[in-house]
N, C-alpha and C. Protein backbone atom coordinates (compact mmCIF):
# COMPACT_ATOMS: atom_id res chain seq x y z
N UNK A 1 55.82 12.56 -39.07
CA UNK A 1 55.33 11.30 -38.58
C UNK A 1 55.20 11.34 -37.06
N UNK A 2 56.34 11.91 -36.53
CA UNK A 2 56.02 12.09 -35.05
C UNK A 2 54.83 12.77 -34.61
N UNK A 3 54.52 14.11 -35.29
CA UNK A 3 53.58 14.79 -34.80
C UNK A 3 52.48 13.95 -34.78
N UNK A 4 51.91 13.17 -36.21
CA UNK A 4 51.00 11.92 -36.11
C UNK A 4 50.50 11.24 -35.24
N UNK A 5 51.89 10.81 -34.35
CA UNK A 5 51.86 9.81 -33.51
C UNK A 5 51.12 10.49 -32.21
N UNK A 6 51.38 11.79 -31.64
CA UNK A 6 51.29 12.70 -31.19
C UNK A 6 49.62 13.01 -30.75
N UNK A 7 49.66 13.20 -31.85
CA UNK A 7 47.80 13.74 -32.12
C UNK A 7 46.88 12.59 -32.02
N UNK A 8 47.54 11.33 -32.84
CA UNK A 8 46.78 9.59 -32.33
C UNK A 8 46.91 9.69 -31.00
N UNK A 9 47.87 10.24 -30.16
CA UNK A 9 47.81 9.15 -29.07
C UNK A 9 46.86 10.69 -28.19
N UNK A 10 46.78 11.81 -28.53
CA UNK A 10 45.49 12.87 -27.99
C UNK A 10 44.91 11.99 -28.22
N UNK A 11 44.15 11.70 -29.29
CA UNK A 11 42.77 11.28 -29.29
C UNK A 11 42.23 10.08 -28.83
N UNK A 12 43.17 9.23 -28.89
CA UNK A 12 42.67 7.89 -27.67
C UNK A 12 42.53 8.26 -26.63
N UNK A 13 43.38 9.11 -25.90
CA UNK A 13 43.06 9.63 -24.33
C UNK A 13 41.93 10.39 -24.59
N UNK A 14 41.64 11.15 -25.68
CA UNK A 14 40.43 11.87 -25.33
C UNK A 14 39.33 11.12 -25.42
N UNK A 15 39.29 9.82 -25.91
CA UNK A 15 37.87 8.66 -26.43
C UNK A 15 37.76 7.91 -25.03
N UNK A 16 39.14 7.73 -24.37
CA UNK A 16 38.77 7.17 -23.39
C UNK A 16 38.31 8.04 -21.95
N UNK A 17 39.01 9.07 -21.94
CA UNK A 17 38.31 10.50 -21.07
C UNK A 17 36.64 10.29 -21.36
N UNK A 18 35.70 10.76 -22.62
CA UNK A 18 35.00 10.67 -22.68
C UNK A 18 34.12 9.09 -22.44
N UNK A 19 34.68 8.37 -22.79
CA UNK A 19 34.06 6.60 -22.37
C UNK A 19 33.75 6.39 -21.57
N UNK A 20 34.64 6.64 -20.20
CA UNK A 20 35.17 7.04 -18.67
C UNK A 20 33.50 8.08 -18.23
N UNK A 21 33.75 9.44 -18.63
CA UNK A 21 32.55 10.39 -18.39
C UNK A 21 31.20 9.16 -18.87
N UNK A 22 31.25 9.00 -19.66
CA UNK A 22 29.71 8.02 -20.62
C UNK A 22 29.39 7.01 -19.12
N UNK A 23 30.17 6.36 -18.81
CA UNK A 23 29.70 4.98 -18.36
C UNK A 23 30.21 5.45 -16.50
N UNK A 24 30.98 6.03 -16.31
CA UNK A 24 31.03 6.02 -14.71
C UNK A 24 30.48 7.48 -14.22
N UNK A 25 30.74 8.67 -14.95
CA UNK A 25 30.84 10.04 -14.71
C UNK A 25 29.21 10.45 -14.30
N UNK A 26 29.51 11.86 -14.08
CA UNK A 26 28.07 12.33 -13.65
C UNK A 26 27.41 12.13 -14.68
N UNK A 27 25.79 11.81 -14.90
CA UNK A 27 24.97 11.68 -15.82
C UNK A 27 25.65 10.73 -16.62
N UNK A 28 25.66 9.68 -16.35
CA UNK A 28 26.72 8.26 -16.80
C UNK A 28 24.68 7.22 -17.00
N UNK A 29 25.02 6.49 -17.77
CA UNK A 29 24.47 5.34 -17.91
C UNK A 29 23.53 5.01 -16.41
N UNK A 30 24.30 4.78 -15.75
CA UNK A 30 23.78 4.10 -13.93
C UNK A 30 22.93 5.08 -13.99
N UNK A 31 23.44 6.04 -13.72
CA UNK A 31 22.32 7.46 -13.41
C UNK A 31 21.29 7.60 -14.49
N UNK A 32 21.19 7.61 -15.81
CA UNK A 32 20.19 7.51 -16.39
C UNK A 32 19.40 6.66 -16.53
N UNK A 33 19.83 4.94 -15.80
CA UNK A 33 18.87 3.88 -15.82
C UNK A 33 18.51 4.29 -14.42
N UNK A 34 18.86 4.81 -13.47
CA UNK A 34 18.14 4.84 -11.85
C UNK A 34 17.15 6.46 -12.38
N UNK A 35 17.07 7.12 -13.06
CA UNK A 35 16.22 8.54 -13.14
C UNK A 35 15.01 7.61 -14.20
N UNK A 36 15.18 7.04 -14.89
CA UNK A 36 14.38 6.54 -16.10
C UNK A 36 13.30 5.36 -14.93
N UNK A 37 13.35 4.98 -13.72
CA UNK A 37 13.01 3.79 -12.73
C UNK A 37 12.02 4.70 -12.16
N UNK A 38 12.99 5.96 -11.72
CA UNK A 38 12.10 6.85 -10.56
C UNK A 38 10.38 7.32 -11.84
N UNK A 39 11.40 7.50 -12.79
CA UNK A 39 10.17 8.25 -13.44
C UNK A 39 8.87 7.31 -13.97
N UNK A 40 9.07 6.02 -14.21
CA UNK A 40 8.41 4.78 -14.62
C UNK A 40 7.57 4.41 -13.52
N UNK A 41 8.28 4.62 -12.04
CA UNK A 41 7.54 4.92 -10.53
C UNK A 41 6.49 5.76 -10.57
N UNK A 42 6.85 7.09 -10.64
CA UNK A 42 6.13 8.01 -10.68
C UNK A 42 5.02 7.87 -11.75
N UNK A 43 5.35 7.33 -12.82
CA UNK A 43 3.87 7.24 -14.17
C UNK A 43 3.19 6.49 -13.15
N UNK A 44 3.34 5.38 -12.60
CA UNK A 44 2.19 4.23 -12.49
C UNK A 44 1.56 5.00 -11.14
N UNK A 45 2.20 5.67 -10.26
CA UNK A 45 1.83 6.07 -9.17
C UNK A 45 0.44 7.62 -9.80
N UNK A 46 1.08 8.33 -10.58
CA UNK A 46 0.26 8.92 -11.31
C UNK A 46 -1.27 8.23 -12.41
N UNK A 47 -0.54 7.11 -12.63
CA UNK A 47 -1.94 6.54 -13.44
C UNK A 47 -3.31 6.44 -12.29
N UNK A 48 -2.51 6.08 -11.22
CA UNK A 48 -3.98 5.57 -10.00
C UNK A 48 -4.14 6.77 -9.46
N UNK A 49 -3.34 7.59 -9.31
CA UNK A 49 -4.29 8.88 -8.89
C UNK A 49 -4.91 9.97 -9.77
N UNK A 50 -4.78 9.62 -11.00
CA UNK A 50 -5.96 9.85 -11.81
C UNK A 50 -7.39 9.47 -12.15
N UNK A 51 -7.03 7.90 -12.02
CA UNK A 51 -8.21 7.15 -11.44
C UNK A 51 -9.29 7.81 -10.42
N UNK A 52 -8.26 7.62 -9.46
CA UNK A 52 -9.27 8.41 -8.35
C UNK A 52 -9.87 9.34 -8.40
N UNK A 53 -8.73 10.63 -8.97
CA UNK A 53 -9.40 11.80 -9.48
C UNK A 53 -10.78 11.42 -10.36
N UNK A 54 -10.66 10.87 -11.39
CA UNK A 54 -11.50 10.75 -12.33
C UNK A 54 -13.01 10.09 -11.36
N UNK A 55 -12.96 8.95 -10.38
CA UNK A 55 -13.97 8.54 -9.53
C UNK A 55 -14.82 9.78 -8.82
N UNK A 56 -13.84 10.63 -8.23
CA UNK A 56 -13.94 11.75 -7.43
C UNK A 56 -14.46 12.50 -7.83
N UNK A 57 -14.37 13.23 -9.92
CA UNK A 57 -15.23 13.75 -10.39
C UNK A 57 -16.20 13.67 -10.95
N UNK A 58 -16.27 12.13 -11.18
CA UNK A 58 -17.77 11.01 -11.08
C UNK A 58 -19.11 11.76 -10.05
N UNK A 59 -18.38 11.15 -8.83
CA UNK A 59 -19.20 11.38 -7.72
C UNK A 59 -19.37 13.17 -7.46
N UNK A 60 -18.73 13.84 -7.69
CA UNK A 60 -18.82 15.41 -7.34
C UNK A 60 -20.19 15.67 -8.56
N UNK A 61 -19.87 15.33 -9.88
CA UNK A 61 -21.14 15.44 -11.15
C UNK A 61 -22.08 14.90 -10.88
N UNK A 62 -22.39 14.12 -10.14
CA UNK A 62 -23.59 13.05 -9.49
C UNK A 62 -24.14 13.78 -8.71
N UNK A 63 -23.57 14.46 -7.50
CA UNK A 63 -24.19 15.05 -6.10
C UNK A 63 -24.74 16.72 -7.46
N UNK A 64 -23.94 16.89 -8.12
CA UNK A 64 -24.10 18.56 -8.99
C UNK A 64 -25.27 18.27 -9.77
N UNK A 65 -25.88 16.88 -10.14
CA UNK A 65 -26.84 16.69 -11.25
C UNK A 65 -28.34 17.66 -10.89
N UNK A 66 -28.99 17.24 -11.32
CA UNK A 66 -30.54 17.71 -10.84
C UNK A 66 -30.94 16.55 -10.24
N UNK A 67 -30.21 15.20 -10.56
CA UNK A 67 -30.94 14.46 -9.86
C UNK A 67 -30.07 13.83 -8.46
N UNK A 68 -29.25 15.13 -8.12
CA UNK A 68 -28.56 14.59 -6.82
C UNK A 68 -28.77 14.60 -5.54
N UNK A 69 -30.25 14.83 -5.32
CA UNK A 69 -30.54 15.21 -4.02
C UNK A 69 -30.85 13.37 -3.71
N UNK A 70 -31.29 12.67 -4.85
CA UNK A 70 -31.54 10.99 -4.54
C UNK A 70 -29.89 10.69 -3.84
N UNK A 71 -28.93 10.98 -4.53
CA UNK A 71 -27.63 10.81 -4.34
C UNK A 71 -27.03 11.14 -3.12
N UNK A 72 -27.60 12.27 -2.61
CA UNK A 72 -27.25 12.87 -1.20
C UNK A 72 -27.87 11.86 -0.12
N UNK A 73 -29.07 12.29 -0.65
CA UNK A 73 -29.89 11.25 0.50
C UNK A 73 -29.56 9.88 0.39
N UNK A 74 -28.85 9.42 -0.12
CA UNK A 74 -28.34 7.72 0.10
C UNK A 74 -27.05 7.70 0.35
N UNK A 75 -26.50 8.63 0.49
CA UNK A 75 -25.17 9.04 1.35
C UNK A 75 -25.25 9.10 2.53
N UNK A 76 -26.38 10.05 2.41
CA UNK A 76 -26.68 10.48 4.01
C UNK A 76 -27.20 9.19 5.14
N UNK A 77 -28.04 8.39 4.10
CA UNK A 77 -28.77 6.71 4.74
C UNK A 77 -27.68 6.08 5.26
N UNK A 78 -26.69 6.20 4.14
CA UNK A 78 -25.95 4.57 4.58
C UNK A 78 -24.56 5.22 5.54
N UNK A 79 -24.31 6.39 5.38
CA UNK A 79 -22.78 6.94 6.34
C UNK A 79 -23.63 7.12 7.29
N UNK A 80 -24.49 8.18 7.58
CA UNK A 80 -24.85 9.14 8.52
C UNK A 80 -25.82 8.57 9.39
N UNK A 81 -26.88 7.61 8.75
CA UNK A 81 -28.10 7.02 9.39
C UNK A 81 -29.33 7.36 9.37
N UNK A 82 -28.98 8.32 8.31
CA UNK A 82 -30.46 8.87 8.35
C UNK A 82 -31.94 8.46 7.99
N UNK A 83 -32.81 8.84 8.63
CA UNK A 83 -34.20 8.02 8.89
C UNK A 83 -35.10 9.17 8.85
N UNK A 84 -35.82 9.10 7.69
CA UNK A 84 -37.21 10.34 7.38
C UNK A 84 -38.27 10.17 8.69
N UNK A 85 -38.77 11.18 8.49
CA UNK A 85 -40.04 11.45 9.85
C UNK A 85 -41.45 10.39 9.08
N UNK A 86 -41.47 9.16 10.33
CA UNK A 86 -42.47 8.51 9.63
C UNK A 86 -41.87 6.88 9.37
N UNK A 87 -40.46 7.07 9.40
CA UNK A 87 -40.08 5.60 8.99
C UNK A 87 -39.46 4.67 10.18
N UNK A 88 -39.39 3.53 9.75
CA UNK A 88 -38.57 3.13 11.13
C UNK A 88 -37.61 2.26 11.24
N UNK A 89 -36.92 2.39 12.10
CA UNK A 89 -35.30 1.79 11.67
C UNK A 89 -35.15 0.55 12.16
N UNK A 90 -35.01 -0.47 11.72
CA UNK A 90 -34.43 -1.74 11.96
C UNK A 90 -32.88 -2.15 11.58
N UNK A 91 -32.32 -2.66 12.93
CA UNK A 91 -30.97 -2.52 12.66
C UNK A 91 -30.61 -4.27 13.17
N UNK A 92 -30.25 -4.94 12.38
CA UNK A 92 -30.17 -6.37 12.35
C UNK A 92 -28.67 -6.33 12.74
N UNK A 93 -28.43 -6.82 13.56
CA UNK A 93 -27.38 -7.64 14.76
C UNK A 93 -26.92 -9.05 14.55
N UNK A 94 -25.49 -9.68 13.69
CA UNK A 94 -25.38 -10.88 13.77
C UNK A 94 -25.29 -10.83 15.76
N UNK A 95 -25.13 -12.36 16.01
CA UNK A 95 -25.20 -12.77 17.03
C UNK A 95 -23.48 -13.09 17.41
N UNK A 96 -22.77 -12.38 18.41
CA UNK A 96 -21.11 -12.59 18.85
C UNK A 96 -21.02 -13.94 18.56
N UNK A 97 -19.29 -14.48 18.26
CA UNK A 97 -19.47 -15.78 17.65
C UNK A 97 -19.54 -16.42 19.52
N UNK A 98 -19.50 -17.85 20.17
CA UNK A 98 -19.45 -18.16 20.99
C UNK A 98 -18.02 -18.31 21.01
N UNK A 99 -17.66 -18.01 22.53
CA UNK A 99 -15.96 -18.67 22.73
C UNK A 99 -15.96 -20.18 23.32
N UNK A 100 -15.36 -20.98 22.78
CA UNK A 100 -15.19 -22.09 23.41
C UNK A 100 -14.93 -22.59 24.35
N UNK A 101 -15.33 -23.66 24.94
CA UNK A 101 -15.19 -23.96 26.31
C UNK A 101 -14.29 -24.44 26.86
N UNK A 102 -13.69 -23.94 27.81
CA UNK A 102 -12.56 -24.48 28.52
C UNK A 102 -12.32 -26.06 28.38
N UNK A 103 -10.98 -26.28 27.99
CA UNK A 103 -10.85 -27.99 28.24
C UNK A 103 -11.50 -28.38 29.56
N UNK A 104 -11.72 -30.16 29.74
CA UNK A 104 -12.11 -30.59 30.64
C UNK A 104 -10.31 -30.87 31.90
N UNK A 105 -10.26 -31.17 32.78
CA UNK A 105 -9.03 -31.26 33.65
C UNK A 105 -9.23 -32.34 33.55
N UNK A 106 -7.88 -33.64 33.66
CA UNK A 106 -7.46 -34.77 33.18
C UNK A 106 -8.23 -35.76 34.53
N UNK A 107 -8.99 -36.73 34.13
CA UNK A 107 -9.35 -37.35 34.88
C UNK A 107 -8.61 -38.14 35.77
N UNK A 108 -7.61 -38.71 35.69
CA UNK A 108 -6.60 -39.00 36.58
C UNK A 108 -5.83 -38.36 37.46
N UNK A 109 -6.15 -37.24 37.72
CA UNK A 109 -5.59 -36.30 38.24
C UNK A 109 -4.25 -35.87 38.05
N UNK A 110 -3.25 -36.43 37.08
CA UNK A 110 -2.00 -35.80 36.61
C UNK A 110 -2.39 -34.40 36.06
N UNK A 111 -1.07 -34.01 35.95
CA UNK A 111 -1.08 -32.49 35.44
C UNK A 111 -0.92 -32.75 34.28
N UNK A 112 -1.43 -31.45 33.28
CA UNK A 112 -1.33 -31.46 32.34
C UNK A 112 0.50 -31.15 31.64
N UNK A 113 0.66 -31.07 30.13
CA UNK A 113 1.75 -30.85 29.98
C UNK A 113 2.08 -29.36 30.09
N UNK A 114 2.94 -29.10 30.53
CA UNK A 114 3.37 -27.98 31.22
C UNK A 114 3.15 -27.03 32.08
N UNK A 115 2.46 -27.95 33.24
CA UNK A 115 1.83 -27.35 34.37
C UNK A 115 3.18 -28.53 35.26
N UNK A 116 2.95 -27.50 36.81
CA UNK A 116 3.89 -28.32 37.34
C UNK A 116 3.11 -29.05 38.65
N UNK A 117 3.50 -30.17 38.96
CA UNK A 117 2.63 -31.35 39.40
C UNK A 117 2.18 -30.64 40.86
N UNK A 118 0.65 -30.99 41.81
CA UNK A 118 0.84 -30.16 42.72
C UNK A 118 1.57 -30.29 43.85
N UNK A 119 1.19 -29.48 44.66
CA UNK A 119 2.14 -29.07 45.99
C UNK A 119 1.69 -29.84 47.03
N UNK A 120 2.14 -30.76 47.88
CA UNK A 120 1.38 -31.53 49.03
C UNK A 120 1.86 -30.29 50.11
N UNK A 121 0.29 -29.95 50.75
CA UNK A 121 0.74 -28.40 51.82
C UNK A 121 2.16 -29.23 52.77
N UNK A 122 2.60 -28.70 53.71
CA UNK A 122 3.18 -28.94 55.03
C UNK A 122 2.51 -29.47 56.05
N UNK A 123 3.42 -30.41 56.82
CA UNK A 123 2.82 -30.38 58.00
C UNK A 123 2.59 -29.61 59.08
């Protein structure tokens, strides 16, 4: 019966040794919900740069087509500026907005608020 008691009371220390490792220890719970975050990070950060990729090999199959020299040349129009021999360029200018005009100075001649009142010179 003693030995019993013996070997019960091993194995609670060993359930709680291991419980202990499970929930605080290296590769514990914490640590597998903070690695499972990074990696859920990393998918979504990976979903959009596939995207892009995928845009990127859009546009690379477009310029590769037979019909990408239209494609070049409207690249070339709208980044670069380009203008065929023969055509002519009009380049439309909104107009700067106006800046507004200085307040008027107080007709009574007081100072305004937080100006300091003037100086009568010396005699």
């Amino acid at each position: 019966m003693r030995a019993l008691a013996i070997v019960l009371a091993l194995l609670i220390a060993l359930l709680g040794w291991l419980q202990y490792r499970l929930w605080f220890g290296t590769a514990g719970t914490r640590e597998v919900a903070e690695l499972q975050a990074r990696v859920d990070q990393q998918a979504r950060q990976n979903e959009g740069l596939a995207e892009r990729n995928a845009a990127l090999a859009a546009e690379v199959a477009d310029l590769k087509s037979p019909t990408g020299e239209a494609a070049v040349e409207e690249r070339a129009r709208s980044e670069l500026g380009m203008v065929r021999p023969g055509e002519v360029f009009y380049r439309v200018v909104d107009a700067p907005a106006q800046a507004a005009p200085p307040p008027a100075p107080p007709a009574d001649g007081e100072p305004e608020a937080g100006e300091a009142p003037p100086q009568e010179p010396p005699p």
